[in-house]
N, C-alpha and C. Protein backbone atom coordinates (compact mmCIF):
# COMPACT_ATOMS: atom_id res chain seq x y z
N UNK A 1 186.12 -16.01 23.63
CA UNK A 1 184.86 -16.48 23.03
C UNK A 1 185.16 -17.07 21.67
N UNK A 2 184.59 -18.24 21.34
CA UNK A 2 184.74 -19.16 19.96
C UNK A 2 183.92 -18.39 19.23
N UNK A 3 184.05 -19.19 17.62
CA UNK A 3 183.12 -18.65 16.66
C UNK A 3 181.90 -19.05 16.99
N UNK A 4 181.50 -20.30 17.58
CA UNK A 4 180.18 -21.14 17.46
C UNK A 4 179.54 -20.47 18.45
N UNK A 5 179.94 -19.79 19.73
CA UNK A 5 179.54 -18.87 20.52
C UNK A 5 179.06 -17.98 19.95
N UNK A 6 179.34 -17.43 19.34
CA UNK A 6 178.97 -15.60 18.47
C UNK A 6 178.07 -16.22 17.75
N UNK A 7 177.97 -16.90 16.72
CA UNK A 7 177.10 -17.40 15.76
C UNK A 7 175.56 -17.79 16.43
N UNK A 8 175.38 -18.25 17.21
CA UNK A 8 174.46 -18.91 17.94
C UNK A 8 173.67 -18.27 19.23
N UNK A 9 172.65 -17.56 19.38
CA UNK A 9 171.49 -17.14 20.09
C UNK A 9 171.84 -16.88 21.34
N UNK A 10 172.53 -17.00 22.15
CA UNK A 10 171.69 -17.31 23.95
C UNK A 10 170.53 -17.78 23.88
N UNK A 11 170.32 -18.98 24.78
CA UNK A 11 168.99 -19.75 24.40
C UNK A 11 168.50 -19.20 26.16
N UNK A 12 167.66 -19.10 26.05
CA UNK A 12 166.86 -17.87 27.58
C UNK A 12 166.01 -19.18 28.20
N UNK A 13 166.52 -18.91 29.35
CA UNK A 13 165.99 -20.17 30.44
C UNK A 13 164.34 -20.48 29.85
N UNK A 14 163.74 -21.58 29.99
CA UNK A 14 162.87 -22.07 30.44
C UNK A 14 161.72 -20.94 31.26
N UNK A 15 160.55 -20.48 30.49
CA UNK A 15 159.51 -20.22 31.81
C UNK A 15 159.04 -20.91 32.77
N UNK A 16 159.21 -20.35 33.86
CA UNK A 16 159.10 -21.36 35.26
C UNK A 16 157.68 -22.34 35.22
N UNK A 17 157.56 -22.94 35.42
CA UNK A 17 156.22 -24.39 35.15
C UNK A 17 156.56 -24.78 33.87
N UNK A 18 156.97 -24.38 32.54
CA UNK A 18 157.54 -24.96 31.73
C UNK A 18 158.39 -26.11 31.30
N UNK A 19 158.29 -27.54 30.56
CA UNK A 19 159.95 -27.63 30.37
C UNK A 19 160.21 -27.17 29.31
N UNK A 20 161.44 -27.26 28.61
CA UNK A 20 161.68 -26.84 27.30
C UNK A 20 160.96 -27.76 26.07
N UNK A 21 160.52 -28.89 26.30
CA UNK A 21 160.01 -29.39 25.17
C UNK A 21 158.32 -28.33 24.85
N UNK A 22 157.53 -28.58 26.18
CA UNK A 22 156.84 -27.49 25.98
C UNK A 22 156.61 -26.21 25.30
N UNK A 23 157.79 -25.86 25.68
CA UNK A 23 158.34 -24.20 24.84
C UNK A 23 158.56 -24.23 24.02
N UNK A 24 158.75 -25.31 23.16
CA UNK A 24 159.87 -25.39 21.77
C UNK A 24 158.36 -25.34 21.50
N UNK A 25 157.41 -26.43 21.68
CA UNK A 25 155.54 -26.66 21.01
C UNK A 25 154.73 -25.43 20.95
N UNK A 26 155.14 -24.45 22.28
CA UNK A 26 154.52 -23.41 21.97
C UNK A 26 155.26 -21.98 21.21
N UNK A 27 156.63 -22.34 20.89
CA UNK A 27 157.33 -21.32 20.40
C UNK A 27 156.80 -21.33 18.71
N UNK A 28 156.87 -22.92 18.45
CA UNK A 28 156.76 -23.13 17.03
C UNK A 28 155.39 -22.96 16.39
N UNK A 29 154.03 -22.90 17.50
CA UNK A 29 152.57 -22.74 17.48
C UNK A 29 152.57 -20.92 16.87
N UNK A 30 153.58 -20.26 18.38
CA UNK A 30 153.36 -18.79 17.80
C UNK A 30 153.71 -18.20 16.59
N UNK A 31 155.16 -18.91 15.95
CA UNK A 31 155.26 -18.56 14.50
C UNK A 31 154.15 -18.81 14.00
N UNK A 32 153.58 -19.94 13.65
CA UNK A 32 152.29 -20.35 12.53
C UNK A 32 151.46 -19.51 13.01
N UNK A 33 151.12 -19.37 14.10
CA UNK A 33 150.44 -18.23 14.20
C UNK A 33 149.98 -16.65 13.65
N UNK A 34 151.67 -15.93 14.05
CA UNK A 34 152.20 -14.95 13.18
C UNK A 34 152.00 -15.39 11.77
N UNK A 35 152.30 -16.00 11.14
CA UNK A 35 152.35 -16.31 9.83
C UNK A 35 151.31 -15.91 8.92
N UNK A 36 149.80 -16.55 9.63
CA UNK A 36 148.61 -17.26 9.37
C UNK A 36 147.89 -15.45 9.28
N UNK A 37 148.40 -14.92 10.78
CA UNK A 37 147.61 -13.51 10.32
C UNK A 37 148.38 -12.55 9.21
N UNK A 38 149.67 -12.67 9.21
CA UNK A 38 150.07 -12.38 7.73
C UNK A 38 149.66 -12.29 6.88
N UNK A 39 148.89 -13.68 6.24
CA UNK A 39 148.65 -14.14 5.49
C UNK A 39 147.13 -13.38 5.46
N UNK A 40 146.24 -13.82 6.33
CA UNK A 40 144.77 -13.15 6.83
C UNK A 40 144.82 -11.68 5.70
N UNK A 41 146.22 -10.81 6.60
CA UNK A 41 146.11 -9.81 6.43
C UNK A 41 146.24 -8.69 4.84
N UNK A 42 146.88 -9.81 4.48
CA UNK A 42 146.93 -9.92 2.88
C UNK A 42 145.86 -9.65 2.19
N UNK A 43 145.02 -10.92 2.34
CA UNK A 43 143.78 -11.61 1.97
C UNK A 43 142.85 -10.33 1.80
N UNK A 44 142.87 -9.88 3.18
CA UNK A 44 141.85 -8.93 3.29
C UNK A 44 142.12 -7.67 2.87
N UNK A 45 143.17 -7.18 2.51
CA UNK A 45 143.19 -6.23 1.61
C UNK A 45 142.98 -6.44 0.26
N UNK A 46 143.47 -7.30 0.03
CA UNK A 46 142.93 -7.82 -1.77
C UNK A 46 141.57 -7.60 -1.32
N UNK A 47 140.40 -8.08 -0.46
CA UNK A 47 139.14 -8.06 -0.10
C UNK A 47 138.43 -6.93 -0.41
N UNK A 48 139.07 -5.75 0.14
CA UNK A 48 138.68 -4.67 0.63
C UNK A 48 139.10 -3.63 -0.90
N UNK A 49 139.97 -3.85 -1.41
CA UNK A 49 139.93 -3.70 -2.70
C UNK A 49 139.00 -3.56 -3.44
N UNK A 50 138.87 -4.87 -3.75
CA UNK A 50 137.72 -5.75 -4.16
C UNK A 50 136.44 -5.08 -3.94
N UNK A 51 136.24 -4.76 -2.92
CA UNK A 51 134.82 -4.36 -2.73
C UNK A 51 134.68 -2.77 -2.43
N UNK A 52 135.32 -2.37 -2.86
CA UNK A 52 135.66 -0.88 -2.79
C UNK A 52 135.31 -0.67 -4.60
N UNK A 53 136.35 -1.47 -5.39
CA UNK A 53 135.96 -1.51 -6.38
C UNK A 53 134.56 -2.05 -7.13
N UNK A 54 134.02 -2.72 -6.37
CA UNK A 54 132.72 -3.00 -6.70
C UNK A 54 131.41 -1.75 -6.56
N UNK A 55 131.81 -1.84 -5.21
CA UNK A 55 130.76 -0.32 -4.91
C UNK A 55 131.15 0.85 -5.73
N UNK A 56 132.42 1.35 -5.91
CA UNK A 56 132.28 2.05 -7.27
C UNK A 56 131.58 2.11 -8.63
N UNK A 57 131.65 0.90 -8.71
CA UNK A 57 131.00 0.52 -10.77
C UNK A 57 129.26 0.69 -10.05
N UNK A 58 128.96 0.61 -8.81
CA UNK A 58 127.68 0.54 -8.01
C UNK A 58 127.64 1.80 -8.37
N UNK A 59 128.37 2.63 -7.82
CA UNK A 59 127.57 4.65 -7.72
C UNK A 59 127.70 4.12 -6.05
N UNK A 60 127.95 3.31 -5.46
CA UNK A 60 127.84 3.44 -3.83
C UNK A 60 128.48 4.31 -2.96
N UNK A 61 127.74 5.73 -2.38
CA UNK A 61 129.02 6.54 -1.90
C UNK A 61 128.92 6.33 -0.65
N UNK A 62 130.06 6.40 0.34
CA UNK A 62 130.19 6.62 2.22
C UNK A 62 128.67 7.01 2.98
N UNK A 63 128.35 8.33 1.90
CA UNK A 63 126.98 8.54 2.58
C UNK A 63 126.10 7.80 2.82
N UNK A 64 125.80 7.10 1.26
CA UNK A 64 124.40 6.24 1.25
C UNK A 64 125.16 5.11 2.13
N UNK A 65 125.89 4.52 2.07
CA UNK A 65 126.40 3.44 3.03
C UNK A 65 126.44 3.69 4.80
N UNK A 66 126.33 5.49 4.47
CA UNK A 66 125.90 5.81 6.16
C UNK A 66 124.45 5.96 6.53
N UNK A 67 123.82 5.84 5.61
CA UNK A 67 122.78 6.40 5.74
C UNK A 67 121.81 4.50 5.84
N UNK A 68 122.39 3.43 4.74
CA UNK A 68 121.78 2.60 4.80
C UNK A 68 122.16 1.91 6.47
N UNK A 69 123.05 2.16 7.03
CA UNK A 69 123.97 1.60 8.16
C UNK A 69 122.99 1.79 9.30
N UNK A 70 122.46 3.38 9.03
CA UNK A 70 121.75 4.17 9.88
C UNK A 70 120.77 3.12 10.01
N UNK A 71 119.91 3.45 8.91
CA UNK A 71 118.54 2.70 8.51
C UNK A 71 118.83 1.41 9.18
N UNK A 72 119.26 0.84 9.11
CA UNK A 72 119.47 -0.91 9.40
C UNK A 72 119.51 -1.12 11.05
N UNK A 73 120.28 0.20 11.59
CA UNK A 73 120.51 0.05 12.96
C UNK A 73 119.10 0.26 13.78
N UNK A 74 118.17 1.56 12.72
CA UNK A 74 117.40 2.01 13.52
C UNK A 74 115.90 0.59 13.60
N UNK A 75 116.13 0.05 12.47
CA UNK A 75 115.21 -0.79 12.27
C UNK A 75 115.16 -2.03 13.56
N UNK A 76 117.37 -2.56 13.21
CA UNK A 76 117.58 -3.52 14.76
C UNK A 76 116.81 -2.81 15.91
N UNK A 77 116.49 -1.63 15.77
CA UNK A 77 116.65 -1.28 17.44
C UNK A 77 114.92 -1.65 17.48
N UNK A 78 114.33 -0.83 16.58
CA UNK A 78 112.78 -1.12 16.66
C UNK A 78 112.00 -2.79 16.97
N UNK A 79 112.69 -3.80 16.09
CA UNK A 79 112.13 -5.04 16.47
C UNK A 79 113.03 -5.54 17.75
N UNK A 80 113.84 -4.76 18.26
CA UNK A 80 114.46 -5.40 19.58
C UNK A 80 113.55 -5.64 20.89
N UNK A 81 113.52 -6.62 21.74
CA UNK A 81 113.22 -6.68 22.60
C UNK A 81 112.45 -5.69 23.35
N UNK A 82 113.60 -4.99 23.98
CA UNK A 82 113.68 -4.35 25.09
C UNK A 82 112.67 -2.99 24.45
N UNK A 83 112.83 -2.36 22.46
CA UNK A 83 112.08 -1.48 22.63
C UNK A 83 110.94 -1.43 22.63
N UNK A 84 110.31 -3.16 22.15
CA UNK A 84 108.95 -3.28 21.96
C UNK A 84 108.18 -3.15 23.71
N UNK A 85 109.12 -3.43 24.44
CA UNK A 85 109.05 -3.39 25.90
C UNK A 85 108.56 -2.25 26.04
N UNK A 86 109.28 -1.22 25.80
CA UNK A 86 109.57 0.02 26.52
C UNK A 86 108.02 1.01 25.39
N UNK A 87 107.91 0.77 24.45
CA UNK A 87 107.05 1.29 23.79
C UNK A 87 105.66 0.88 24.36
N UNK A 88 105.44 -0.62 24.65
CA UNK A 88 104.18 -0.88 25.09
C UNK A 88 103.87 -0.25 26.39
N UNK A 89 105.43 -0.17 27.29
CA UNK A 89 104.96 0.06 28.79
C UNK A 89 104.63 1.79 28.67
N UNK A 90 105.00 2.68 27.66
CA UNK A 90 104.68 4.22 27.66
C UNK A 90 103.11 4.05 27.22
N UNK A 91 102.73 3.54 26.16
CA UNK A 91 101.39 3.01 25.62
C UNK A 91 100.10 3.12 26.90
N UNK A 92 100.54 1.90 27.87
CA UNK A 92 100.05 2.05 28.95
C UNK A 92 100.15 2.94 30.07
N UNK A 93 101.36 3.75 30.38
CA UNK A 93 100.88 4.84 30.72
C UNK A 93 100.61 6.30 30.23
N UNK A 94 100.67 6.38 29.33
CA UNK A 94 99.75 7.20 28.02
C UNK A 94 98.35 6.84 28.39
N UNK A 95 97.97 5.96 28.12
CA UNK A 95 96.28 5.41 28.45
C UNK A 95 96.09 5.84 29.92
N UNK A 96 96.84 5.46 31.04
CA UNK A 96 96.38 5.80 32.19
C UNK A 96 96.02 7.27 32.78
N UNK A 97 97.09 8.14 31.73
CA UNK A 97 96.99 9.24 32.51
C UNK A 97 96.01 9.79 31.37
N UNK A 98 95.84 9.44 30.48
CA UNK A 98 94.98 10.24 29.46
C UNK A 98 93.08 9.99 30.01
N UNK A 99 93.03 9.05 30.69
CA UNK A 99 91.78 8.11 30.97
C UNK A 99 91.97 9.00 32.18
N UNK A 100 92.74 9.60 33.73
CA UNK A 100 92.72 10.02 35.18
C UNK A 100 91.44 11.37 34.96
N UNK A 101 91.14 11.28 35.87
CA UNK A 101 90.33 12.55 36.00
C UNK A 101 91.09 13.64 36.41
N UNK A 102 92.03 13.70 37.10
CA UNK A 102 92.58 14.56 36.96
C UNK A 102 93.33 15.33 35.60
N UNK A 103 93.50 14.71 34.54
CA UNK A 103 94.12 14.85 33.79
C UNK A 103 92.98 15.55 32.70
N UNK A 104 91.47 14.96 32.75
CA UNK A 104 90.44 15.02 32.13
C UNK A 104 90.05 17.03 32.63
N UNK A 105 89.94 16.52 33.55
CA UNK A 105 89.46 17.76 34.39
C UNK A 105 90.58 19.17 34.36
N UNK A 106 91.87 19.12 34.15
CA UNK A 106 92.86 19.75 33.81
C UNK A 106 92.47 20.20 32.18
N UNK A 107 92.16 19.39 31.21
CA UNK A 107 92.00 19.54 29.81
C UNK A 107 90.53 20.49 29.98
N UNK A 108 89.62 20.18 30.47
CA UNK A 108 88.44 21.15 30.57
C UNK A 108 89.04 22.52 30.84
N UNK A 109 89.71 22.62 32.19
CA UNK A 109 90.44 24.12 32.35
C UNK A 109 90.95 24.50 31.69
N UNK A 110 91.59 24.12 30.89
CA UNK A 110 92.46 24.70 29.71
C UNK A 110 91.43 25.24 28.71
N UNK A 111 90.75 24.48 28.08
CA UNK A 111 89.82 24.42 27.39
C UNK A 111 88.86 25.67 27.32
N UNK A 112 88.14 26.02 28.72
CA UNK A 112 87.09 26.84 29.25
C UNK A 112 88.76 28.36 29.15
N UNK A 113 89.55 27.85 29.56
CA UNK A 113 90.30 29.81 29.78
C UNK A 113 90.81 29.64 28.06
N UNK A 114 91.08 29.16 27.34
CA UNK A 114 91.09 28.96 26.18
C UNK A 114 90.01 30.11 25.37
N UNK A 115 88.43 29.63 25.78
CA UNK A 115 87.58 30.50 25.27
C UNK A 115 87.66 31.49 25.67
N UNK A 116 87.72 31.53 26.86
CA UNK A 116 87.42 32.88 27.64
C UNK A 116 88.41 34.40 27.17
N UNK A 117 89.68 33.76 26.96
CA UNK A 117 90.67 34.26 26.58
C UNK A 117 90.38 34.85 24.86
N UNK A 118 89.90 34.15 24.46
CA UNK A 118 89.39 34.46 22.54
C UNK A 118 88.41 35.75 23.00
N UNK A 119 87.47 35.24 23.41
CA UNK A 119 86.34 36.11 23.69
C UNK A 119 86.74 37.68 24.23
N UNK A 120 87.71 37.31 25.05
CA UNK A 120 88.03 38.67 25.95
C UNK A 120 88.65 39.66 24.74
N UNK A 121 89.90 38.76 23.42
CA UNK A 121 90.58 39.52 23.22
C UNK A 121 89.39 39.83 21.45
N UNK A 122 88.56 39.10 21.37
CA UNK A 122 87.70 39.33 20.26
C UNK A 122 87.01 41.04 20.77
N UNK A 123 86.04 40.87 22.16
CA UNK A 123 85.59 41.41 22.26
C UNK A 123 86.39 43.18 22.29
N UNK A 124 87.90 42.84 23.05
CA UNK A 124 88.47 44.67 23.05
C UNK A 124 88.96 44.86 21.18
N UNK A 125 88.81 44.11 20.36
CA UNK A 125 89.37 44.45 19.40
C UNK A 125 88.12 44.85 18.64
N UNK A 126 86.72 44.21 18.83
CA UNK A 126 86.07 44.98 18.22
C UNK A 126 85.79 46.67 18.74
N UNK A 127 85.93 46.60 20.20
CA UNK A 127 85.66 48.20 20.77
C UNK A 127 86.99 49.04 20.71
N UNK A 128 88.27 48.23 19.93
CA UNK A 128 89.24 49.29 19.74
C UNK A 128 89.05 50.08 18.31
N UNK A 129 88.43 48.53 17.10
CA UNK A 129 87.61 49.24 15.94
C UNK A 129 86.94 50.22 15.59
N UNK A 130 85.66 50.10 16.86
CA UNK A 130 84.48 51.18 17.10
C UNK A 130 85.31 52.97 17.38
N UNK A 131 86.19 52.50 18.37
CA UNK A 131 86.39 53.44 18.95
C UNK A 131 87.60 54.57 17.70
N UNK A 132 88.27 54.04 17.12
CA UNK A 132 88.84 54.43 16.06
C UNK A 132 87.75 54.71 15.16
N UNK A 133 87.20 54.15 14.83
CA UNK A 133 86.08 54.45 13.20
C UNK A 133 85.27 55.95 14.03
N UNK A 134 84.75 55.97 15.41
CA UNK A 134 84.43 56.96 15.98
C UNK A 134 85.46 58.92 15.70
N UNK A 135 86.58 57.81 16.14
CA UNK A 135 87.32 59.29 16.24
C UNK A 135 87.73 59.77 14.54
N UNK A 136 87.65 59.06 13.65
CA UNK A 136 88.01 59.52 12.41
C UNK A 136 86.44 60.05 11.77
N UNK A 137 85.50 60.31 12.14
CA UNK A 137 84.30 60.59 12.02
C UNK A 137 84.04 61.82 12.46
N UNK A 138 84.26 61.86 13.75
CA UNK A 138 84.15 63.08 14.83
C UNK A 138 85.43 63.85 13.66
N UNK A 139 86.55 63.61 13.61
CA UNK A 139 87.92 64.70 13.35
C UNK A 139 87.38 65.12 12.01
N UNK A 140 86.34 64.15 11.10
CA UNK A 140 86.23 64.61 9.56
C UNK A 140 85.03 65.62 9.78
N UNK A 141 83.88 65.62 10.82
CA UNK A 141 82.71 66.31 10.90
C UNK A 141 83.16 67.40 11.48
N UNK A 142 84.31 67.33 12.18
CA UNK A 142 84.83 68.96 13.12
C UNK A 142 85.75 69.58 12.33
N UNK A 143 86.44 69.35 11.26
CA UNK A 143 86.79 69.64 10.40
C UNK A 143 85.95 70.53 9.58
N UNK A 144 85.08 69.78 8.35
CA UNK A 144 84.32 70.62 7.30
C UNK A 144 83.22 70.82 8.37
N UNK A 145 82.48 70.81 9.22
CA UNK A 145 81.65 72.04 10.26
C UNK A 145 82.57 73.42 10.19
N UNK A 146 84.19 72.91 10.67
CA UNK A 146 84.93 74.23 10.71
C UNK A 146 85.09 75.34 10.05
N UNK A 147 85.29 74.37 8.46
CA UNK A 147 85.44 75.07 7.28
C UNK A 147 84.14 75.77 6.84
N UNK A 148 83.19 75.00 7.13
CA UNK A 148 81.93 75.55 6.36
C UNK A 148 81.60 76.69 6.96
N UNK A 149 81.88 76.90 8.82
CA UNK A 149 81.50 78.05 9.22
C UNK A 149 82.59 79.20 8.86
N UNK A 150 83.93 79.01 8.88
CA UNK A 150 84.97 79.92 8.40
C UNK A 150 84.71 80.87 7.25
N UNK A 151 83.83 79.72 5.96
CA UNK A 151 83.64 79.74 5.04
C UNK A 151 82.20 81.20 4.98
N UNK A 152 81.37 80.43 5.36
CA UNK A 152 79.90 81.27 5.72
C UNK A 152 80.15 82.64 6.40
N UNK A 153 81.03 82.52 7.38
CA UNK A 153 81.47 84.00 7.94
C UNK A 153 82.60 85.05 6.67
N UNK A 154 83.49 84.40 6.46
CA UNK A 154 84.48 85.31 5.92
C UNK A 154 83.87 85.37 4.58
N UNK A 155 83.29 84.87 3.75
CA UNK A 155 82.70 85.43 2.03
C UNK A 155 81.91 86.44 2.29
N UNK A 156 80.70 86.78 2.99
CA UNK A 156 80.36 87.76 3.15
C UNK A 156 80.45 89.19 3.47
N UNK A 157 81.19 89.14 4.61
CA UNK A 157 82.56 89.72 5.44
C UNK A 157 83.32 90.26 4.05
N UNK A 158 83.64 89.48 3.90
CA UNK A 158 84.62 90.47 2.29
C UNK A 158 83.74 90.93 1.05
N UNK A 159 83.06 90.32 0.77
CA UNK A 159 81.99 90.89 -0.47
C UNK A 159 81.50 92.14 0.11
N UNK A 160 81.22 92.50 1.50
CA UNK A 160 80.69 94.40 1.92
C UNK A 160 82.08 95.01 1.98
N UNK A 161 83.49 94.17 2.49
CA UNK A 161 84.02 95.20 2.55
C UNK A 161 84.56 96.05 1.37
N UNK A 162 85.02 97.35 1.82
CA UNK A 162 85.17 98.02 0.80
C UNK A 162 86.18 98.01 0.01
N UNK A 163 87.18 97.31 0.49
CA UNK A 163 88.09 97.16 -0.25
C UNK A 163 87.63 96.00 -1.32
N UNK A 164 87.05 95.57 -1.38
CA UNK A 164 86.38 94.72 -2.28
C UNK A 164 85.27 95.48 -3.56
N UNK A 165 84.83 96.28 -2.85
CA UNK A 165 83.77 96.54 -3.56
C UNK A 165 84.75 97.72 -4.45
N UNK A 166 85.68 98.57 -3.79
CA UNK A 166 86.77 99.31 -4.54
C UNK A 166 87.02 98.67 -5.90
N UNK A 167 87.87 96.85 -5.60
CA UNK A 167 88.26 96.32 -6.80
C UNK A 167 87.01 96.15 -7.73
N UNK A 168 86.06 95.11 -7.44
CA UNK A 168 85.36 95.37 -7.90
C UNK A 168 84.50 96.30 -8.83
N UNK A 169 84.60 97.47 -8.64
CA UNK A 169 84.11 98.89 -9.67
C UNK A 169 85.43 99.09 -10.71
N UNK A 170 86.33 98.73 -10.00
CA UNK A 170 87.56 99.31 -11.14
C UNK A 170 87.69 97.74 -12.33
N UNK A 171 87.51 96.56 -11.75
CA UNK A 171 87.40 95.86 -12.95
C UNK A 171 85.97 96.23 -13.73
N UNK A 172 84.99 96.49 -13.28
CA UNK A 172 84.26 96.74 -14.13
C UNK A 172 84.38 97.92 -14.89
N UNK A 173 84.82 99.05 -14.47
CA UNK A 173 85.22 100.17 -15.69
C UNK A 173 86.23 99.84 -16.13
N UNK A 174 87.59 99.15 -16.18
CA UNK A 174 88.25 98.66 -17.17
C UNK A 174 87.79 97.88 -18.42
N UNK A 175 86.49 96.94 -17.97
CA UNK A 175 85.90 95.86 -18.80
C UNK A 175 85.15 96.67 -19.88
N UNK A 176 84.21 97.74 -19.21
CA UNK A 176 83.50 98.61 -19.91
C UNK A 176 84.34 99.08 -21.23
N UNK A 177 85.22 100.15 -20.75
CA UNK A 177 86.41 100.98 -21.58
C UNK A 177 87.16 99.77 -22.64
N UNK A 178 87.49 98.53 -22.62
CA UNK A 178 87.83 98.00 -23.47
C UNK A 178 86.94 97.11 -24.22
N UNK A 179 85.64 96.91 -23.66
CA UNK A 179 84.64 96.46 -24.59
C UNK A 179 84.02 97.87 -25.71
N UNK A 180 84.01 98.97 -24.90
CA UNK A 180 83.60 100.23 -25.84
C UNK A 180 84.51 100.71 -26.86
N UNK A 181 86.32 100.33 -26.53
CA UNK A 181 87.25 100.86 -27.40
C UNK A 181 87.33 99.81 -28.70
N UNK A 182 86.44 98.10 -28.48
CA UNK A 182 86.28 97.66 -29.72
C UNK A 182 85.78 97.84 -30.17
N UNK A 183 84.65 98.09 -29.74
CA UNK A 183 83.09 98.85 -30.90
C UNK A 183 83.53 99.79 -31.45
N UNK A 184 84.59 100.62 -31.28
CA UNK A 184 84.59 101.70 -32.22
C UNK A 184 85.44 101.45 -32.61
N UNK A 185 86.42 100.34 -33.07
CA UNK A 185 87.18 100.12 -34.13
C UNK A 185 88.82 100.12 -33.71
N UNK A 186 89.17 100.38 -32.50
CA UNK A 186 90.27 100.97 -32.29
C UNK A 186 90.72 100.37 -31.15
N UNK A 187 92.01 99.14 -31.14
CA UNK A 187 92.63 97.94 -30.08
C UNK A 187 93.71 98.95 -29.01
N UNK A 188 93.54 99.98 -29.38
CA UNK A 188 94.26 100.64 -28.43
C UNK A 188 93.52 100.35 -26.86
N UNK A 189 93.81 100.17 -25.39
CA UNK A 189 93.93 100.20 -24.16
C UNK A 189 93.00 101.64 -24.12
N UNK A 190 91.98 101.65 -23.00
CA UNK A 190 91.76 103.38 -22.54
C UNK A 190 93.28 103.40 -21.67
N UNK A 191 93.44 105.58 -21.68
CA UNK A 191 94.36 105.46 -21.62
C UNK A 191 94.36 105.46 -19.76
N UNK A 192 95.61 105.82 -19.12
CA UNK A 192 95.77 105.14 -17.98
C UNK A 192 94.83 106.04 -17.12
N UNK A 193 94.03 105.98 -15.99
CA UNK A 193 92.59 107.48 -15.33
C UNK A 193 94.05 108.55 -14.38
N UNK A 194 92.52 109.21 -14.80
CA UNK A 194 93.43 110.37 -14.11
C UNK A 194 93.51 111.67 -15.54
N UNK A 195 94.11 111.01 -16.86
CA UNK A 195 94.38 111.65 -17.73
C UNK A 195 93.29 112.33 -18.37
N UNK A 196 92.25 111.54 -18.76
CA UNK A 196 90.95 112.05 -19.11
C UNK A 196 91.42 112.35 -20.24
N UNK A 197 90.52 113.72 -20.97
CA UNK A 197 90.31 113.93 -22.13
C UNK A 197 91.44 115.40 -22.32
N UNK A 198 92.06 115.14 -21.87
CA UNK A 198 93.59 116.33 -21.83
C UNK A 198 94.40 116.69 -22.78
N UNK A 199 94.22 117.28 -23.88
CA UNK A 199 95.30 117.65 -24.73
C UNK A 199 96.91 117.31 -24.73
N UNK A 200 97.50 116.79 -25.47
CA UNK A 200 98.24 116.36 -25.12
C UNK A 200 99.67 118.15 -25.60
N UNK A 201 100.27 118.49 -24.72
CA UNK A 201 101.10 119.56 -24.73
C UNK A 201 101.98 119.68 -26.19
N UNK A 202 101.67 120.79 -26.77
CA UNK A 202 102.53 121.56 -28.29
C UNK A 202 104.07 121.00 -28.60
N UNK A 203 104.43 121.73 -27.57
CA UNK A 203 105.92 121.34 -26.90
C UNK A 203 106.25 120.44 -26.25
N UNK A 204 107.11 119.85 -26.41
CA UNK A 204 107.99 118.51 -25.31
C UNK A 204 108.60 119.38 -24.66
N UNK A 205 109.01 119.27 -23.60
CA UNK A 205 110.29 119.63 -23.37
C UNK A 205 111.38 119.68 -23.11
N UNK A 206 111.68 118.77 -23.98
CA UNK A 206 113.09 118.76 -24.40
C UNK A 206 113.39 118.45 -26.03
């Protein structure tokens, strides 16, 4: 193999329907081609830069740019065709079935067990009221009835008995004996009963 061999390409057959002048026109089209989006691709990053940096000095963040994106799409969709279509044709059957008697006559039923249903649950809540305000009435009157008769029986009942009437006499001769031991001048207690008027013994003994 020569030098000019090594140096130099293999030149690759011809595509079949091709001749080579052809190929050379479209070989030299695809460079400029390549080139051109190179170049494009450049461009548009300086672009994008550019407007990245703009929306910054803006305050413009991803969000509001998602959010205006949103907005814009939802608006395309509203004056579109097909939804002004689709909105009028629900419109009309909205009207149809709202206007059917069947549909009319369905809304009455509802309507009528609607009341009926209030009424039913008005009416047990006032007789669950009654019936409570009843029993806290009855439990307070069977109550003090109870007490009052407990009361009426057992005070009497103890005022005869004798063990009552026992205490009774002994607070009053205590009351006596120390109202009489002030009148005569002297804070001494009477002394304890039983002792009476007893000499008291010469001798101790011890």
């Amino acid at each position: 193999m020569d030098s000019a061999s090594q140096g130099v390409a293999p030149r690759t057959p011809a595509v079949e329907g091709l001749t080579e002048v052809e190929e050379e026109e479209l070989r030299a089209e695809l460079a400029k081609v390549e080139e051109e989006i190179v170049t494009l691709r450049q461009v548009l990053a300086a672009k994008e830069r550019h407007c990245g940096e703009l929306k910054r000095r803006l305050g413009l963040s991803p969000l509001g740019e998602l959010k205006q994106n949103l907005s814009r799409s939802w608006h395309d969709v509203q004056v579109s065709t097909a939804y002004v279509k689709t909105s009028e044709k629900l419109g009309e059957w909205n009207e149809k079935v709202t206007q059917s008697d069947l549909y009319k006559k369905t809304q009455e039923t509802l309507s009528q067990a609607g009341q009926k249903t209030s009424a039913a649950l008005s009416t047990m809540g006032s007789a669950i009221s009654r019936k409570l305000g009843d029993m806290r009435a009855h439990s307070f009157s069977h109550s003090f009835s109870s007490y009052s008769i407990r009361h009426s029986i057992s005070m009497p009942t103890m005022r005869n008995s004798a063990t009552f009437k026992s205490f009774e006499d002994r607070v009053g001769t205590i009351k006596s004996k120390v109202v009489g031991s002030r009148e005569n001048g002297s804070d001494n207690l009477p002394s304890s009963p039983g002792s009476g008027d007893q000499p008291l013994p010469d001798h101790a003994p011890f």
